[in-house]
Protein backbone atom coordinates (compact mmCIF):
# COMPACT_ATOMS: atom_id res chain seq x y z
CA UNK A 1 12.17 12.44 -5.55
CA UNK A 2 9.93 12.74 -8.65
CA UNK A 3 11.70 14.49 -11.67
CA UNK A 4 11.50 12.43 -14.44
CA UNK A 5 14.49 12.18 -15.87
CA UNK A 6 13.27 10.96 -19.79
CA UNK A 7 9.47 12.70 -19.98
CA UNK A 8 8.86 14.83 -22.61
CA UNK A 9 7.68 17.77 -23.20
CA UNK A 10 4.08 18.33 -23.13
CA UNK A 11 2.65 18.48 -26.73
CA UNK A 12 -0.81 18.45 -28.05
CA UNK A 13 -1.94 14.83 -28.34
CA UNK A 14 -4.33 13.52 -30.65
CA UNK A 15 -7.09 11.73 -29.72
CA UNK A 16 -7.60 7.60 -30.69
CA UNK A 17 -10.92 6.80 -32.82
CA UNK A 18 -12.58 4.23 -30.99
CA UNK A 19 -14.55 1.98 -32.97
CA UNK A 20 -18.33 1.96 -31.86
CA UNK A 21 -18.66 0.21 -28.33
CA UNK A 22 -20.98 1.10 -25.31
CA UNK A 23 -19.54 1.66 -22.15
CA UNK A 24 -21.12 -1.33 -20.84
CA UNK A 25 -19.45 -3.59 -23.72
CA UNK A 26 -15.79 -1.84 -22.47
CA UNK A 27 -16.13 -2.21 -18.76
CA UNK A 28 -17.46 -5.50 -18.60
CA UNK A 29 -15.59 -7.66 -16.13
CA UNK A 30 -14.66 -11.44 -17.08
CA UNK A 31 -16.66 -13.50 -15.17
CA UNK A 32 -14.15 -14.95 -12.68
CA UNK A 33 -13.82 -10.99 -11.30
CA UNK A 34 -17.60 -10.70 -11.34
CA UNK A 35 -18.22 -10.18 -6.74
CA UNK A 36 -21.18 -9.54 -4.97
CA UNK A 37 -21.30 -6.31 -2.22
CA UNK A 38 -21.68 -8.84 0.70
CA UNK A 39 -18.62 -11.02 0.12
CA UNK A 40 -17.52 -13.34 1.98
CA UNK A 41 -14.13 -13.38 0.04
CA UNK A 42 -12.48 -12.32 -2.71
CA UNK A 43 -10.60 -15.14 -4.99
CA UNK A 44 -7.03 -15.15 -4.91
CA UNK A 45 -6.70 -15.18 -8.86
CA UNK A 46 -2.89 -14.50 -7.77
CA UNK A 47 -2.69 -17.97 -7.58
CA UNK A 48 -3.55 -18.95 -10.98
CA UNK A 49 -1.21 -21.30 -12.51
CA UNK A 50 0.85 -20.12 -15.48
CA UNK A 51 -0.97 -21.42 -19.09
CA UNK A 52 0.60 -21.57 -22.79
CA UNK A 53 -1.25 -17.85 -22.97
CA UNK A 54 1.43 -15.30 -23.86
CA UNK A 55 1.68 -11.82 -25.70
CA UNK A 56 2.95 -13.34 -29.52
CA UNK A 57 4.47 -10.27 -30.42
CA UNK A 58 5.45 -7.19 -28.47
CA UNK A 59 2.96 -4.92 -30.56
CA UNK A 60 0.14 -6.97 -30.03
CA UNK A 61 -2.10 -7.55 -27.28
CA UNK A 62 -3.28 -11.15 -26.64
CA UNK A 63 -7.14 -11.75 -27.21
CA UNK A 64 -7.61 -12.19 -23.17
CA UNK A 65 -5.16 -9.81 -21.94
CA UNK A 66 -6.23 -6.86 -20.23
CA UNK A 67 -4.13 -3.62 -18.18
CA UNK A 68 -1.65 -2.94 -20.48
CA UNK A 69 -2.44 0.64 -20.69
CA UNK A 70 0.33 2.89 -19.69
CA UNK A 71 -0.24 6.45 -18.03
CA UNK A 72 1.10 9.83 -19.84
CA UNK A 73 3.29 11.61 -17.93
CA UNK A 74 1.92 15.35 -17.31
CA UNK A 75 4.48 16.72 -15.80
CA UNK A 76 6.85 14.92 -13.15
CA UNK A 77 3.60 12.90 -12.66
CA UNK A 78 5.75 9.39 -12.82
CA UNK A 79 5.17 9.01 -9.10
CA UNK A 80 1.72 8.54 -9.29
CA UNK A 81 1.96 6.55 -12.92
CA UNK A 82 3.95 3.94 -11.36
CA UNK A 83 2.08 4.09 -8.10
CA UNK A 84 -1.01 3.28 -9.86
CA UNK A 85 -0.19 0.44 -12.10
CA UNK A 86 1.22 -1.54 -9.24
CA UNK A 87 -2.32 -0.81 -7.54
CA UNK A 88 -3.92 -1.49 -10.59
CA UNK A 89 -2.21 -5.06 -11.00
CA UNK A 90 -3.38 -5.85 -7.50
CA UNK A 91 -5.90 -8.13 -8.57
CA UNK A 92 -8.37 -8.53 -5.41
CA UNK A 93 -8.27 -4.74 -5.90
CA UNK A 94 -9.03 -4.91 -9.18
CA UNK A 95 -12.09 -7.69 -9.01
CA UNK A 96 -13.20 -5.11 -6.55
CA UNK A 97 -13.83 -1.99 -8.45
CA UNK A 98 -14.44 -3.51 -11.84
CA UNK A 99 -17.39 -5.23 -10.24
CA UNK A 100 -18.28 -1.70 -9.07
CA UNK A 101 -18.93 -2.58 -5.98
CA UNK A 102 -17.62 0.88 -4.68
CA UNK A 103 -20.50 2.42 -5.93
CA UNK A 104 -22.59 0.44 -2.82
CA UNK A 105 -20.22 1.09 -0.16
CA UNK A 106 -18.97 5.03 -0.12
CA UNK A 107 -19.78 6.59 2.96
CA UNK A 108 -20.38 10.29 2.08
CA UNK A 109 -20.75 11.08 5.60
CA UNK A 110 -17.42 10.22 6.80
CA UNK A 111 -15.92 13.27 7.89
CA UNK A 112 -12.76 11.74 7.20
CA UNK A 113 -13.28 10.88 3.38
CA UNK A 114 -13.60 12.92 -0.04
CA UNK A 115 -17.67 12.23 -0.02
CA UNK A 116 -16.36 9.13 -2.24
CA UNK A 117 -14.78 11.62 -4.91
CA UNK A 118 -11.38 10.59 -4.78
CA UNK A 119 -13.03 7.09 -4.89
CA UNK A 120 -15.02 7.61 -7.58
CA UNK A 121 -12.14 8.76 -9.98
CA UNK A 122 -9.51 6.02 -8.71
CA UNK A 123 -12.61 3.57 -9.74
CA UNK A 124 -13.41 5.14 -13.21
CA UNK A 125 -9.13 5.24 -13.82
CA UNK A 126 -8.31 1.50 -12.58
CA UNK A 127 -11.87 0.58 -15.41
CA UNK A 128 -10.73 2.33 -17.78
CA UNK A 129 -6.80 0.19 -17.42
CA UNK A 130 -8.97 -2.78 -17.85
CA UNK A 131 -11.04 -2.10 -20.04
CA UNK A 132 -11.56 -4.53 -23.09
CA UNK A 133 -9.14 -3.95 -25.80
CA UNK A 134 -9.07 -6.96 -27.55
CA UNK A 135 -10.09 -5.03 -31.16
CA UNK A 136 -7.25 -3.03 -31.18
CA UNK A 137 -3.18 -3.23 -31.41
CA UNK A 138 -0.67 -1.97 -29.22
CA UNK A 139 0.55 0.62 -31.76
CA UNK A 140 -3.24 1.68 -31.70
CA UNK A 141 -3.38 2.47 -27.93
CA UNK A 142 -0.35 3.57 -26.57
CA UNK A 143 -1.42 5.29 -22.97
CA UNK A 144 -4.17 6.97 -21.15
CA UNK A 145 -4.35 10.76 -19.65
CA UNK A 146 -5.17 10.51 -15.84
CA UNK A 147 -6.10 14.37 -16.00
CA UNK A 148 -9.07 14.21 -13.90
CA UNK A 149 -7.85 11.65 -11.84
CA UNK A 150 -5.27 13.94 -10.56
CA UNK A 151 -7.09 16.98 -10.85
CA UNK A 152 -9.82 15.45 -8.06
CA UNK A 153 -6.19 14.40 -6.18
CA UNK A 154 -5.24 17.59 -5.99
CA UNK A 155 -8.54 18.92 -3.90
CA UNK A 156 -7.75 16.98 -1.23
CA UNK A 157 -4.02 16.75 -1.38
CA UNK A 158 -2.74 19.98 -3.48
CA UNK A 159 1.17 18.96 -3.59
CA UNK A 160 0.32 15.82 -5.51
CA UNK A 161 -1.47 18.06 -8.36
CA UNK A 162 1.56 20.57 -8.40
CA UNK A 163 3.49 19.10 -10.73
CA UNK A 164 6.31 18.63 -8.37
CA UNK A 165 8.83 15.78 -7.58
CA UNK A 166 6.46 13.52 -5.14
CA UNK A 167 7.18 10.51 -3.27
CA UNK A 168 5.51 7.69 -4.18
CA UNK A 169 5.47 5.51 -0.55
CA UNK A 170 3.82 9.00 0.18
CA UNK A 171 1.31 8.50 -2.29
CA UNK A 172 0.42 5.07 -2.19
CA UNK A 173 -0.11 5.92 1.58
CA UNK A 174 -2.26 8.98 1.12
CA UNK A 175 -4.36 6.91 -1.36
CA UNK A 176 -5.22 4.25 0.60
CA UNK A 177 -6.29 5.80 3.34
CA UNK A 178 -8.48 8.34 0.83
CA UNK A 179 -10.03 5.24 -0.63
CA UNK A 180 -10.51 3.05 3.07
CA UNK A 181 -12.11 6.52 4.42
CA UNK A 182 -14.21 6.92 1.55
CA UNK A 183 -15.24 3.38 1.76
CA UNK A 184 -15.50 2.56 5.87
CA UNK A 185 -18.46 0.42 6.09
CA UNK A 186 -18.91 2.18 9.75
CA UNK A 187 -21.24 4.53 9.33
CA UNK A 188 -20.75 5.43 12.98
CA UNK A 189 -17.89 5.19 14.68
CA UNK A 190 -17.83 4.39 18.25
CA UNK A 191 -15.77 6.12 21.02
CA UNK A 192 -13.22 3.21 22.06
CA UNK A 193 -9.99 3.30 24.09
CA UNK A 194 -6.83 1.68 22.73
CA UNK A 195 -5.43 -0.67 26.02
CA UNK A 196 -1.85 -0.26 26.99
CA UNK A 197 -0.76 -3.24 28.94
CA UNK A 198 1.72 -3.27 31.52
CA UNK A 199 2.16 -7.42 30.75
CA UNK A 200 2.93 -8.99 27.49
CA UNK A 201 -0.66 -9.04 26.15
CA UNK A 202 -1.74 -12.71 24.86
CA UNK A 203 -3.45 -13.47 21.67
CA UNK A 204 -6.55 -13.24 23.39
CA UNK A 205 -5.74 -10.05 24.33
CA UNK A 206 -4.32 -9.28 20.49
CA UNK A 207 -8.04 -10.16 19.62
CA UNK A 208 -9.92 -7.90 21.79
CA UNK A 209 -7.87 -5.06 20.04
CA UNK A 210 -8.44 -6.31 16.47
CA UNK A 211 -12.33 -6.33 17.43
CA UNK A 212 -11.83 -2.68 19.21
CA UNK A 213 -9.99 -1.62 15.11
CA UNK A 214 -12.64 -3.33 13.71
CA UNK A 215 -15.03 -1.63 15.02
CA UNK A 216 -14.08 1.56 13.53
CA UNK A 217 -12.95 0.52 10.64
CA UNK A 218 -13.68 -1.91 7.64
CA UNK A 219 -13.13 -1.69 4.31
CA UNK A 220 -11.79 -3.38 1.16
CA UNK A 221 -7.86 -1.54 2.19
CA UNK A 222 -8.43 -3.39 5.96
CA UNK A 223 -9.52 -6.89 4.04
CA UNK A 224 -6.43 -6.79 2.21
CA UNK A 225 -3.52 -4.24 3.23
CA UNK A 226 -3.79 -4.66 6.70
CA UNK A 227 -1.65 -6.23 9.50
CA UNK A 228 -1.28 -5.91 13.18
CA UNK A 229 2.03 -5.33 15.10
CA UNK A 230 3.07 -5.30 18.54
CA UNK A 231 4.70 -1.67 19.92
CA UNK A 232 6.74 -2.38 23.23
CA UNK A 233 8.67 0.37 25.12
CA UNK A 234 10.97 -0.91 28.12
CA UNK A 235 12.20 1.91 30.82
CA UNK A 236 15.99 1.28 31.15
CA UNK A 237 15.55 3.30 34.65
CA UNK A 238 12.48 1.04 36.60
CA UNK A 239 12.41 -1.48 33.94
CA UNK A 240 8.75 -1.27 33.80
CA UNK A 241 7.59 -2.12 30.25
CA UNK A 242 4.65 -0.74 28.25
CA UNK A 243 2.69 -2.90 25.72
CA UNK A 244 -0.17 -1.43 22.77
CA UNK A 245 -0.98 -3.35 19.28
CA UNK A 246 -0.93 -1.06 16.09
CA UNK A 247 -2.85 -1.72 12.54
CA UNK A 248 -0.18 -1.67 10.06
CA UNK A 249 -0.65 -0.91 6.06
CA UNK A 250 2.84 -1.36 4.79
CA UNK A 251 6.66 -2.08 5.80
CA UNK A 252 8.85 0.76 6.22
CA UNK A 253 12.15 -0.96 6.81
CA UNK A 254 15.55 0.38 6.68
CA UNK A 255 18.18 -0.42 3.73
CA UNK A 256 21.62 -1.10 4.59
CA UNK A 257 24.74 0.22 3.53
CA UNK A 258 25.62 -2.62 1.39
CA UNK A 259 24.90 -5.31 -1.00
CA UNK A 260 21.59 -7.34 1.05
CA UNK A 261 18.89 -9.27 1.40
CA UNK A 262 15.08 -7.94 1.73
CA UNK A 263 15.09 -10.12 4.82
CA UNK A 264 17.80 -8.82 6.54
CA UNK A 265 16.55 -5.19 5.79
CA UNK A 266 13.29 -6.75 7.51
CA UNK A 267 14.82 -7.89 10.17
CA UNK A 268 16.98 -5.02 10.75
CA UNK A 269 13.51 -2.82 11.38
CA UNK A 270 12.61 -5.75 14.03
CA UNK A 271 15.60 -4.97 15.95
CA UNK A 272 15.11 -3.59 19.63
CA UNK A 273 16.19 0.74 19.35
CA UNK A 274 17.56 2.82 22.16
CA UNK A 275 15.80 5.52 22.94
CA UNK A 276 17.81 8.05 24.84
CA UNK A 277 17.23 12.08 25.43
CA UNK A 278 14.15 13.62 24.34
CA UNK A 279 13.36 10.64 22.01
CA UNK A 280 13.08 8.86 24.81
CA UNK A 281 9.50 7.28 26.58
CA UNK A 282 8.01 9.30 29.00
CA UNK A 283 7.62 6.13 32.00
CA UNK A 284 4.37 6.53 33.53
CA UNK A 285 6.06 4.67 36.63
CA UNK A 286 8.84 7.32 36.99
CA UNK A 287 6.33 10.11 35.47
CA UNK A 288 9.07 12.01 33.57
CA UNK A 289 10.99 11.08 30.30
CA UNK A 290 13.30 8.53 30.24
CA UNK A 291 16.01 6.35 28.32
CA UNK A 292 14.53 3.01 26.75
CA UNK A 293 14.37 0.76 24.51
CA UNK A 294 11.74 0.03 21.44
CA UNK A 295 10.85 -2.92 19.79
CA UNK A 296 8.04 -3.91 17.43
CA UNK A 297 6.88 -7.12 16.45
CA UNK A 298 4.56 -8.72 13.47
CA UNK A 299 1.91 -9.86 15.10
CA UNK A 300 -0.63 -11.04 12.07
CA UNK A 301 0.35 -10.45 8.50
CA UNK A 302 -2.20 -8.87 5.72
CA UNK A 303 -2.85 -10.89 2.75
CA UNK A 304 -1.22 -7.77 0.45
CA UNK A 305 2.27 -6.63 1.80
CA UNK A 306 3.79 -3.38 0.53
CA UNK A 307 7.48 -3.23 1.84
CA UNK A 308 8.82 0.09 1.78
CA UNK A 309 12.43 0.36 0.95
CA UNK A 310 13.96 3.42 2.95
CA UNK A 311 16.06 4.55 0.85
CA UNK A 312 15.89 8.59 1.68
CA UNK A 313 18.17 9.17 4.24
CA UNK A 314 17.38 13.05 5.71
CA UNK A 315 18.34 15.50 8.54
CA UNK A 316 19.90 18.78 9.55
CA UNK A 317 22.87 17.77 7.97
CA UNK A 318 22.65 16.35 4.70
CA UNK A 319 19.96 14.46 2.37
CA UNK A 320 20.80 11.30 0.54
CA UNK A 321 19.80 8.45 -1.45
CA UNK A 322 21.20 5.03 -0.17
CA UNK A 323 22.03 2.77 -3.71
CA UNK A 324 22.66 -0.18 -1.98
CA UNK A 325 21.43 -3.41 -3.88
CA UNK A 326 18.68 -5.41 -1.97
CA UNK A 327 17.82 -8.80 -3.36
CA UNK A 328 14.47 -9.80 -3.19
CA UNK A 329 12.51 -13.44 -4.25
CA UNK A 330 9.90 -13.45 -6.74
CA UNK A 331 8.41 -16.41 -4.74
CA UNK A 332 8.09 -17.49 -1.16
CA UNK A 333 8.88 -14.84 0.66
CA UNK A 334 8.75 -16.19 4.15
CA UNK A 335 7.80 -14.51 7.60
CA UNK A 336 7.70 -18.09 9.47
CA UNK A 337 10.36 -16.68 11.37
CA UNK A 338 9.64 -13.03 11.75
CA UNK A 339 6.00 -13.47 13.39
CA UNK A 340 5.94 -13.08 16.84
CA UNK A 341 2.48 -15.84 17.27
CA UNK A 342 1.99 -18.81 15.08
CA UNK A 343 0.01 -17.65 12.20
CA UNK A 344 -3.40 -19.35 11.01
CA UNK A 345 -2.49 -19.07 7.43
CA UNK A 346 1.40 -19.82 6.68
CA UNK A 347 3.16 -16.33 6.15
CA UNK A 348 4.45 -16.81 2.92
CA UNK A 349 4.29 -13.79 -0.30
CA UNK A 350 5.00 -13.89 -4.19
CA UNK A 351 5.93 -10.83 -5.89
CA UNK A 352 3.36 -9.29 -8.15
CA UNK A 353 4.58 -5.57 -8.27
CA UNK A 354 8.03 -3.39 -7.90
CA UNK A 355 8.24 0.13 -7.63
CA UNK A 356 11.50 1.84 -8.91
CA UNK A 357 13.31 4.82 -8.18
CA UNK A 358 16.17 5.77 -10.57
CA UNK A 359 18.18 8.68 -10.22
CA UNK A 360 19.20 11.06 -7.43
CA UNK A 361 16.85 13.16 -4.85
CA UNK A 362 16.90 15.91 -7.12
CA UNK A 363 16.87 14.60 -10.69
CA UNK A 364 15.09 11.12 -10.30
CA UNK A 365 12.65 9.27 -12.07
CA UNK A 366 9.90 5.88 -11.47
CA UNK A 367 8.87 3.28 -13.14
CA UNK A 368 6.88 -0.20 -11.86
CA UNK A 369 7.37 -3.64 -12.63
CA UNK A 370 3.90 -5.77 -12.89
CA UNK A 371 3.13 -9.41 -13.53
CA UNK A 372 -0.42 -9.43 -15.92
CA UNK A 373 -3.24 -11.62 -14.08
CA UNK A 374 -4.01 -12.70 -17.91
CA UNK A 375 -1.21 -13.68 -19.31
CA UNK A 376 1.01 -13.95 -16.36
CA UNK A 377 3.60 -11.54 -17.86
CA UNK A 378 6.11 -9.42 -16.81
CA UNK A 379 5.62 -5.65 -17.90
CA UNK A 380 7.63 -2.56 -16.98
CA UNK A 381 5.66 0.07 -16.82
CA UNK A 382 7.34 3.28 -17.65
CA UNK A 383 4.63 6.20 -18.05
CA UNK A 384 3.03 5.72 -21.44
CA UNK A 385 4.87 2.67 -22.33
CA UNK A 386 4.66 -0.48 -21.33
CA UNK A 387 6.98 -3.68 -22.59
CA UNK A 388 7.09 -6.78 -21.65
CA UNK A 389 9.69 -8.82 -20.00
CA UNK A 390 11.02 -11.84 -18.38
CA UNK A 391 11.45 -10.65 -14.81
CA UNK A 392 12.15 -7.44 -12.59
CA UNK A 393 15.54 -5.78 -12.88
CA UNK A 394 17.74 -3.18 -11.25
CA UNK A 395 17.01 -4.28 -7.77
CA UNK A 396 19.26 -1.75 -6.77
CA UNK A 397 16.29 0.86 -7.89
CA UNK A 398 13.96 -1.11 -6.50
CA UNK A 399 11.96 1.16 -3.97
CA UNK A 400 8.47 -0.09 -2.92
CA UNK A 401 7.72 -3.90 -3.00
CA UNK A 402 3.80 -5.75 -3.62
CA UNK A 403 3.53 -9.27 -2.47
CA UNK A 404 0.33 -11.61 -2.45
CA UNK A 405 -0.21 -14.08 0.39
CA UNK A 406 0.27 -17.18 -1.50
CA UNK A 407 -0.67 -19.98 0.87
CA UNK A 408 -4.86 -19.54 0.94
CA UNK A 409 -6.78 -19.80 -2.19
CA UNK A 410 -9.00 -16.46 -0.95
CA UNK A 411 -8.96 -13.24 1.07
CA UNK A 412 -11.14 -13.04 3.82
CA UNK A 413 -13.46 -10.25 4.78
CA UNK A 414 -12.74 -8.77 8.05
CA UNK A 415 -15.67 -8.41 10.17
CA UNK A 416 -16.40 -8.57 13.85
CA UNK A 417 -18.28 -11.99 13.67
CA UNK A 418 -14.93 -13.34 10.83
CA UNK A 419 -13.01 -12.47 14.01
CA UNK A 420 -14.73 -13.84 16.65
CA UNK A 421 -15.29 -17.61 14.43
CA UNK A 422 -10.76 -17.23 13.84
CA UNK A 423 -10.45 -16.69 17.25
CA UNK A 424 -12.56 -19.24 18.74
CA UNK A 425 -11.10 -21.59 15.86
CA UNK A 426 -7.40 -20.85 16.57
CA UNK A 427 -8.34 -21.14 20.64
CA UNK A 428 -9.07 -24.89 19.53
CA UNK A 429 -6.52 -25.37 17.41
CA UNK A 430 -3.16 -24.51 19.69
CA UNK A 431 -1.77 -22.10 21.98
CA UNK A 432 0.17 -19.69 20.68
CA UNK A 433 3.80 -19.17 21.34
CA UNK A 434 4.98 -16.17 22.03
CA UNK A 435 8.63 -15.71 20.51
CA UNK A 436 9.46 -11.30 22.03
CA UNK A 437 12.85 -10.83 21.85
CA UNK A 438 14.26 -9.24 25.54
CA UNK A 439 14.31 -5.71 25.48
CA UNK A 440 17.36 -5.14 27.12
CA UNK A 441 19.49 -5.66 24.60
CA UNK A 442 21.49 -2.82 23.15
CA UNK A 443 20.31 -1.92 19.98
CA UNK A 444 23.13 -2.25 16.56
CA UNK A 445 21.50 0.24 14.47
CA UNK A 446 18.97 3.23 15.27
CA UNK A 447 15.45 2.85 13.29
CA UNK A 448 14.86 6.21 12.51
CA UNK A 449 11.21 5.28 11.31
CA UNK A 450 9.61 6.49 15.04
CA UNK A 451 5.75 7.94 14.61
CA UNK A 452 5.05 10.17 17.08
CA UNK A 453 1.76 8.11 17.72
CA UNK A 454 3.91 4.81 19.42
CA UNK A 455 5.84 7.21 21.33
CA UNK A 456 3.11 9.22 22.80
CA UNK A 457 0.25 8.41 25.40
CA UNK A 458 -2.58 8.06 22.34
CA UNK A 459 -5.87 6.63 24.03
CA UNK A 460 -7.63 5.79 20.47
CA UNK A 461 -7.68 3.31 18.81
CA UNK A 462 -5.60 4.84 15.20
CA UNK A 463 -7.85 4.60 11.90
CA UNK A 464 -6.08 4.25 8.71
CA UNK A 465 -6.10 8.32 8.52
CA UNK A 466 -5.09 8.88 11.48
CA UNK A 467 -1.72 7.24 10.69
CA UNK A 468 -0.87 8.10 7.03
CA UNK A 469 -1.88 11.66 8.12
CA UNK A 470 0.31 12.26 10.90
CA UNK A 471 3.21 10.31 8.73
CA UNK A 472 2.28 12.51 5.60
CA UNK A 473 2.14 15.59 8.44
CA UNK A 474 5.91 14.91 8.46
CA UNK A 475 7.23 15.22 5.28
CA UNK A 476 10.42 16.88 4.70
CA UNK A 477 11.33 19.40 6.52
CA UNK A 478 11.80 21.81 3.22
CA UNK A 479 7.62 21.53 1.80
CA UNK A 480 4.65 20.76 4.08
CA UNK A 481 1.12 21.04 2.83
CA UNK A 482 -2.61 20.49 4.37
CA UNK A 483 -5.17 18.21 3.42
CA UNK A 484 -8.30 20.21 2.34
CA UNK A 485 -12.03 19.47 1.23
CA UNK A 486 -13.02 20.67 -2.28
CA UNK A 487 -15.25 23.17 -2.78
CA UNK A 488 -16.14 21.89 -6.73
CA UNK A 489 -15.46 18.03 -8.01
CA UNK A 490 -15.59 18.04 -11.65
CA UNK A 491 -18.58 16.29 -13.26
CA UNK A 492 -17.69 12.72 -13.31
CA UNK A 493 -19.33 11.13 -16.73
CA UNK A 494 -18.35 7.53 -17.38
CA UNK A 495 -19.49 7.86 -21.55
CA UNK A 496 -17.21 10.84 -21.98
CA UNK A 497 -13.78 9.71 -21.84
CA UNK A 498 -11.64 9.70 -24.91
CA UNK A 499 -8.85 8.01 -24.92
CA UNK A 500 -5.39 9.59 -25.80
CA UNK A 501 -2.05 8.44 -27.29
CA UNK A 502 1.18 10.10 -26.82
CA UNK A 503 3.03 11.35 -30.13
């Protein structure tokens, strides 16, 4: 779901003279991205309002405007290219590691991470996008190499450094959790026990399991890709009902078969499922495997929303890609109606990013779609060029979606005490209303996105790993692969990067 379709063939490239800078001089952040390790927040700079500030001509770059790097392609590497400049035009993100303040938080002892390698080299890639450019023209720097960005990929996840056709959900996935393990601010996790309730839990309730997440994890990823969702499974036999929250770090929603609406894809994935035959929930009241119905609700919504557009269709049969069209706003993208509680801050998203697929399964190719914090741009980003333009296009490509949280002027930190404050705040405030749709009601279409973690009796609380590895566990059914620890990282040196164009 990789093959890039228009990348060409590998050929010697000849390396850019850069006029005499230090490193400092290139990295420097701009003030306004400038944080501190103990933040409270981070700005939501997505929220800037548009100036006179624009690119004058396409091969120029504007004095302030920084990230308009593209990636080479090294071979069916688009995945990742497009994967990271939507990451990289994540602007909390962004503030984040140009401020370095990764360098404070990796946890080397986290069994789970890369000992902050994988980290370290997303870090040094994302500074180098950003670095300050302002001396040269656009004909002058054309893209950057990520060779050892992949190459320190591919100890930990081999199939991404094969030079294969990759997914890029898959990616983005793997990454994140790489980066949120590398970077969990628990240095110790404690043992805890996720609750099952036999009663729809109350947001009191919804609390105490946030706190019980929170506990094990914390991280920049949690501050701003996470959610939380409600998993329900009703026995159609006793009718006995069983309740359990679930972090969530994207939207994997079906795509119809037909011209639609992101909403209605949305809402389509919020639909109660029947569960029949061995898919079905093993009842702890009847103690043996029964028919029943699913349903899953938003509970709280993350201040960055990726929604993940389904459109791989596989099994036993056949393997397909679903073209259908699926319109999507570039402002105000509303879950008002899709929450399940009232929400503290209104649930409302701007576009920032898109993530294309073109092509077929076999013979595709990506490209992303990114607004500029400078200059408030659009760019399409395809590999080593980059071009600016008024607005996405081909929504029937479109693939993986990046919204912002538009109604709150920062991003919180999540911490146990930031928790404890919201919820004694929101106690005040109102009671919330609790808006489940009845599980009994026959399911339209099957949601064939079902982790084996909802399904099954799972007594921990998940971690960001333990839920992008069990979904990247289950790739297709054709390749699997195994995470593994490197035995050598390559030297990481900050002064000796060169910078490449492509011929």
């Amino acid at each position: 779901m990789g093959a890039c379709l228009n990348s060409r063939p590998q050929v010697n490239e000849p390396t850019v003279k850069i006029k005499k800078m230090n490193t400092e001089q290139r990295f420097q952040p701009k003030l306004s991205r400038v944080l501190d390790v103990n933040y409270k927040q981070i700005p939501n700079k997505f929220r800037k309002q548009a100036t006179q500030r624009r690119v004058q001509q396409y091969n120029q770059f504007e004095t302030e405007s920084q990230g308009l790097f593209g990636l080479t392609n090294l071979g069916n590497t688009c995945f990742l290219n497009s994967s990271i400049q939507a990451l990289s035009n994540t602007q909390p993100l962004t503030d984040y590691f140009m401020s370095q303040l990764h360098i404070k938080e990796i946890n080397p002892e986290n069994p789970l991470s890369s000992q902050g390698n994988v980290v370290i080299s997303f870090a040094q890639l994302i500074r180098l996008l950003w670095q300050k450019v302002d001396q040269y023209t656009l004909e002058d720097i054309q893209a950057l190499k990520p060779t050892q960005f992949i190459s320190t990929i591919g100890n930990y996840n081999p199939i991404f450094a094969e030079g294969t056709q990759e997914d890029a959900h898959e990616f983005i996935a793997f990454l994140l959790d790489m980066i949120h393990e590398d970077l969990n601010r628990i240095k110790k996790k404690p043992y805890v026990e996720q609750t099952k309730f036999t009663k729809l839990p109350t947001n009191e309730d919804a609390h105490q399991e946030w706190t019980k997440y929170l506990s094990r994890n914390q991280s920049i990823i949690v501050d701003l890709f996470q959610g939380h969702m409600l998993d329900t499974l009703s026995c159609l036999t006793c009718k006995s009902s069983r309740y359990c929250f679930e972090p969530f770090m994207y939207l994997s929603v079906p795509v119809l078969s037909r011209e639609c609406d992101v909403l209605e894809c949305i809402e389509e994935f919020l639909k109660t499922e029947t569960l029949t035959g061995d898919e079905g929930w093993n009842c702890t009241k009847c103690a043996q495997r029964r028919d029943s119905n699913k349903k899953i609700d938003l509970w709280s919504m993350p201040n960055i929303l990726i929604i993940h557009l389904k459109r791989f269709k596989f099994n036993s049969q056949f393997r397909a890609k679903i073209r259908s069209l699926v319109r999507y706003p570039l402002q105000n993208l509303s879950f008002e109606n899709l929450v399940c509680t009232k929400q503290m801050e209104k649930p409302t998203y701007d576009l920032y990013a898109v993530i294309n697929h073109s092509g077929t399964l076999t013979s595709g190719h990506y490209t992303a779609y990114a607004k500029n914090r400078d200059d408030l741009q659009w760019y399409h980003y395809n590999d080593s060029v980059v071009s600016p333009v008024q607005q996405p296009e081909n929504q029937s490509d479109a693939y993986l979606l990046f919204y912002f949280k538009n109604s709150v002027e920062e991003f919180k930190r999540q911490t146990l005490e930031g928790v404890n404050v919201s919820q004694q705040r929101r106690s005040i405030i109102n009671t919330i209303v609790v808006k489940q749709t009845m599980l009994n009601m026959p399911s339209q279409q099957s949601n064939s996105n079902i982790s084996e973690n909802k399904r099954n009796n799972n007594f921990f609380v998940p971690s960001v790993s333990s839920q992008a590895q069990k979904r990247m566990l289950f790739r297709r059914q054709t390749k699997h692969f195994q995470i593994v620890k490197a035995q050598e990282q390559p030297s990481f040196q900050q002064d000796s990067i060169i910078i490449q164009e492509e011929n």
